[in-house]
Protein backbone atom coordinates (compact mmCIF):
# COMPACT_ATOMS: atom_id res chain seq x y z
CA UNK A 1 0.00 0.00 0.00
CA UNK A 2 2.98 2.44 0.69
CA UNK A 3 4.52 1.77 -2.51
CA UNK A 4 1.32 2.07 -4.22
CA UNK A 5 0.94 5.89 -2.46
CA UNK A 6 4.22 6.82 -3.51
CA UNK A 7 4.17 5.90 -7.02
CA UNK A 8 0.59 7.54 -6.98
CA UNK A 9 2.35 11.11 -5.91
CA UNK A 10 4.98 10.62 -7.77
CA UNK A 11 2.87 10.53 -10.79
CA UNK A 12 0.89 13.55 -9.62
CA UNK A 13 4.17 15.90 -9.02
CA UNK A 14 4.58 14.72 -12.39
CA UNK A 15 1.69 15.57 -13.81
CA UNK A 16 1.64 19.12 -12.05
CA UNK A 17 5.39 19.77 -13.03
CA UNK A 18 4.61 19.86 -16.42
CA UNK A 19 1.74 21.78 -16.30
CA UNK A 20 3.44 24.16 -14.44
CA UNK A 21 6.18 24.52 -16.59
CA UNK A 22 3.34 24.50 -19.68
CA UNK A 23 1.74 27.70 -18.24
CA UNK A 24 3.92 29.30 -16.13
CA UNK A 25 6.05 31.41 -19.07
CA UNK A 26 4.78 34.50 -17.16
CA UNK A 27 5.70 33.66 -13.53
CA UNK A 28 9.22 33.00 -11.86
CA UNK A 29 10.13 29.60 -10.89
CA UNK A 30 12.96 27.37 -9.74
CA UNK A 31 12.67 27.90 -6.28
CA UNK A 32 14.02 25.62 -3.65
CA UNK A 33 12.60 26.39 -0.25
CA UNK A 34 14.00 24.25 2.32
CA UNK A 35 11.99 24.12 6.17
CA UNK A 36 13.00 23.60 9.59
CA UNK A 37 10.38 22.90 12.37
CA UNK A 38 9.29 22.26 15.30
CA UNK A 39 6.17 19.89 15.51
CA UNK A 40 3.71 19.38 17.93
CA UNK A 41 1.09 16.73 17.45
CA UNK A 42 -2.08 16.13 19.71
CA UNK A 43 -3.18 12.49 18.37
CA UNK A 44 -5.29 9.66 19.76
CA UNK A 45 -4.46 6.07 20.21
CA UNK A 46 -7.34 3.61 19.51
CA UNK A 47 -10.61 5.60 18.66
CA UNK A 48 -13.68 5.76 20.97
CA UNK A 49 -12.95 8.12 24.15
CA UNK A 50 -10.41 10.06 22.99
CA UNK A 51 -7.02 8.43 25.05
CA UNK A 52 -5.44 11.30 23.21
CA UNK A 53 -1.85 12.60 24.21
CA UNK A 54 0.33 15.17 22.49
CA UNK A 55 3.57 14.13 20.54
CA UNK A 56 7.15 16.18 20.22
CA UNK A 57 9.71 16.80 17.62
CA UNK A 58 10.94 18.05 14.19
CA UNK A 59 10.46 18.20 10.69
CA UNK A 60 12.55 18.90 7.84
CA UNK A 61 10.59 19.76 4.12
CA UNK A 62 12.17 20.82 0.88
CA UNK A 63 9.41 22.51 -1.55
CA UNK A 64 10.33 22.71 -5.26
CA UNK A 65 8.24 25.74 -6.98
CA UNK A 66 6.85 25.11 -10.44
CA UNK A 67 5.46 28.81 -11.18
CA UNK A 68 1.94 30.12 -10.59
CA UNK A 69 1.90 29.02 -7.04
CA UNK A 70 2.30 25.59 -7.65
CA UNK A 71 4.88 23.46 -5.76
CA UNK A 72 6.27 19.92 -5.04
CA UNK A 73 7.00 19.10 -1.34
CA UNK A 74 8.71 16.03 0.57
CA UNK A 75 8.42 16.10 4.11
CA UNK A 76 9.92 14.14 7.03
CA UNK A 77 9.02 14.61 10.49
CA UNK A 78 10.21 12.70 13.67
CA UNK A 79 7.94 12.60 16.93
CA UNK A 80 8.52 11.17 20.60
CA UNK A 81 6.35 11.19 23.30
CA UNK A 82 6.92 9.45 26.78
CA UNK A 83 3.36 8.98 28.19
CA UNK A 84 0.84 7.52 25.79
CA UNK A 85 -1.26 6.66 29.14
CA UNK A 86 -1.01 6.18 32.91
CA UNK A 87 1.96 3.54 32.64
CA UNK A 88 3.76 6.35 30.37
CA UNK A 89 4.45 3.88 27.77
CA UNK A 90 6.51 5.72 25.60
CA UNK A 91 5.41 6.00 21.49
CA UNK A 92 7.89 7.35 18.25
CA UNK A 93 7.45 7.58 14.71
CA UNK A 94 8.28 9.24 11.56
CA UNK A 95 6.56 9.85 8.85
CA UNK A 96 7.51 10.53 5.05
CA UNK A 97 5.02 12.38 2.65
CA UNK A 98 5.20 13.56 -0.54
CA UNK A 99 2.22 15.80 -2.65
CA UNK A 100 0.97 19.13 -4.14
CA UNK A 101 1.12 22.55 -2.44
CA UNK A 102 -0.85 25.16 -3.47
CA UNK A 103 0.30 29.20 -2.80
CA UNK A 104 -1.09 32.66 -2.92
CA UNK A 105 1.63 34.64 -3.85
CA UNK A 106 0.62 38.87 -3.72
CA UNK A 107 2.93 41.93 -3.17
CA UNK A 108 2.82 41.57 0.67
CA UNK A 109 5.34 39.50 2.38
CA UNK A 110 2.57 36.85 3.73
CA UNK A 111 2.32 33.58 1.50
CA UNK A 112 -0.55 31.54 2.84
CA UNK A 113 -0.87 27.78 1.39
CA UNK A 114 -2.73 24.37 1.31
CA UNK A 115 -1.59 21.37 0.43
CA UNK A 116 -2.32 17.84 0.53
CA UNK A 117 0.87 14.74 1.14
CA UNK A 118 0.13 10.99 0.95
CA UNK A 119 3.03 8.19 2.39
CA UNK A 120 4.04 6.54 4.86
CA UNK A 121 4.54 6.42 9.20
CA UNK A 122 7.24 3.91 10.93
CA UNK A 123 6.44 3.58 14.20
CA UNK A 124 8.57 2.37 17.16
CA UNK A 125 9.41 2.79 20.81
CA UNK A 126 6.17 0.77 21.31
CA UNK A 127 3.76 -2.51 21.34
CA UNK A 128 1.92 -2.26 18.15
CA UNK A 129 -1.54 -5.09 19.07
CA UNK A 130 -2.89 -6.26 15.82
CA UNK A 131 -5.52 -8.98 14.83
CA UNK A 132 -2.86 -11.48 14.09
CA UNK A 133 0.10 -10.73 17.13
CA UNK A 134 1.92 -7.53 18.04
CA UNK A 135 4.86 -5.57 16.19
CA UNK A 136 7.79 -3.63 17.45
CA UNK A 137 8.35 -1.60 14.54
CA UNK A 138 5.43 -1.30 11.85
CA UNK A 139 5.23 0.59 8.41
CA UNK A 140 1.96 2.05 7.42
CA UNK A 141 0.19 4.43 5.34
CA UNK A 142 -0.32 8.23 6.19
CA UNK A 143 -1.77 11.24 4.53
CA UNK A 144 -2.13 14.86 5.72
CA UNK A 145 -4.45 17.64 4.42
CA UNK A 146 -3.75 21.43 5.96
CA UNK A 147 -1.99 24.74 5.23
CA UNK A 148 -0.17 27.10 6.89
CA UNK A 149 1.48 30.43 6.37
CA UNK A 150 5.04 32.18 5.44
CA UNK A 151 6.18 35.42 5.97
CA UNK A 152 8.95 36.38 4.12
CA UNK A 153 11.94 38.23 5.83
CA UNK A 154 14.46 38.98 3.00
CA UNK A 155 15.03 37.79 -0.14
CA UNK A 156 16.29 34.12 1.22
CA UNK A 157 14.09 34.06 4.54
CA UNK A 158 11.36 33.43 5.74
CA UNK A 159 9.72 32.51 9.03
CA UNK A 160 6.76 29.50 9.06
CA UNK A 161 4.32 31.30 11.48
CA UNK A 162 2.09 28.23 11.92
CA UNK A 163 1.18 25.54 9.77
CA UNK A 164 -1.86 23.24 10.77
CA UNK A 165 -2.52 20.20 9.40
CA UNK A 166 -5.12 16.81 9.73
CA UNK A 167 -3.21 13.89 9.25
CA UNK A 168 -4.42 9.82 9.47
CA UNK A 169 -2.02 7.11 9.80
CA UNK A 170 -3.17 3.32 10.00
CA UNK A 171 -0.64 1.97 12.57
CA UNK A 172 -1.89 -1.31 14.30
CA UNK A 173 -3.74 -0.54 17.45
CA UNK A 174 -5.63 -3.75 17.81
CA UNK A 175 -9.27 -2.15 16.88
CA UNK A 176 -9.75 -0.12 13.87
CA UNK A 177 -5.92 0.87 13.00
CA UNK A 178 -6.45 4.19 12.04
CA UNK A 179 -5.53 7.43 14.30
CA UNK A 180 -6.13 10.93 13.80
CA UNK A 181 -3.84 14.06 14.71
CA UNK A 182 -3.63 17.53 14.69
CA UNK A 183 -0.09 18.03 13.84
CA UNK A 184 0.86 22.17 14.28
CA UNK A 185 4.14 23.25 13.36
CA UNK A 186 5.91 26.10 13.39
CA UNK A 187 10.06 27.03 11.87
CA UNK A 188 12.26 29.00 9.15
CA UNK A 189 12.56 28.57 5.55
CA UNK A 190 15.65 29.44 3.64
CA UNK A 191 15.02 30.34 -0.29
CA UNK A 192 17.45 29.05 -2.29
CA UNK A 193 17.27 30.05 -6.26
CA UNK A 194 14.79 32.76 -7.70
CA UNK A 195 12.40 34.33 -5.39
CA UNK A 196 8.82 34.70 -6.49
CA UNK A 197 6.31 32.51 -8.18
């Protein structure tokens, strides 16, 4: 199923990339825009009564513009926490998505944007229960759906005021396998290449 997702947003960055580049004769591109973040995710382990708990950590994202607001972005974040529940059973994962981003570029320095990733979660640091025995260390699929917002500081700056974002992953949690977060994050962005877009 993860391969499937990938090759699925591969073909879409694809597919935007050259319509981008077919209509976009007007508009700079070429862009690299590389993030740092910190991430904070409030997430819930099995669903039914919440049992939610919030997760820590970082995320690196490199965003590839394509002209008229249209971009290409891989992401990779990395969460801990320490106390999933009253035993403070301790939970990690990263996750590795790929997709479309959509900005509004205008002549002020704030670039608001919404895109949509599809991939993958490894999780670890943790019992995984599923229907057939447990895991230590499972791969599963993950999407998020959100936005966020840049201001831009100089020419090769920026600062990621928030960024909010609803993502699923379908980690084995011996009922449904499927959680849902409310992943906020907030960093800098160095511009490398042509500014605009």
């Amino acid at each position: 199923m993860i391969r499937q997702a990938v090759l699925l947003t591969l073909l879409l960055c694809c597919t935007l990339t050259a319509v981008a580049q077919s209509g976009a004769a007007t508009s700079a591109r070429g862009t690299l825009e590389v993030t740092l973040a910190y991430s904070a995710d409030r997430t819930n382990g099995v669903v039914g009564g919440c049992g939610c708990f919030w997760m820590n950590g970082g995320k690196a994202e490199a965003n590839a513009n394509f002209g008229r607001g249209l971009s290409a972005v891989a992401e990779l974040t990395g969460e801990h926490t320490g106390s999933i529940n009253s035993a403070n059973e301790s939970l990690s994962f990263v996750t590795y998505l790929f997709g479309p981003r959509y900005s509004v570029r205008n002549s002020t320095r704030f670039v608001p944007f919404v895109q949509f990733l599809v991939g993958g979660v490894h999780g670890f640091d943790a019992l995984f229960p599923a229907r057939n025995g447990s895991t230590y260390a499972p791969d599963a699929f993950a999407f998020t759906a959100g936005g966020g917002l840049n201001i831009d500081l100089s020419r090769h700056f920026a600062l990621r005021a928030f960024q909010a974002d609803y993502m699923q992953t379908q980690l084995p949690n011996g009922s449904n396998d499927r959680q849902n977060h409310l992943r906020l994050a907030a960093g800098i962005v160095l511009k490398l290449g042509r500014s605009g877009g």
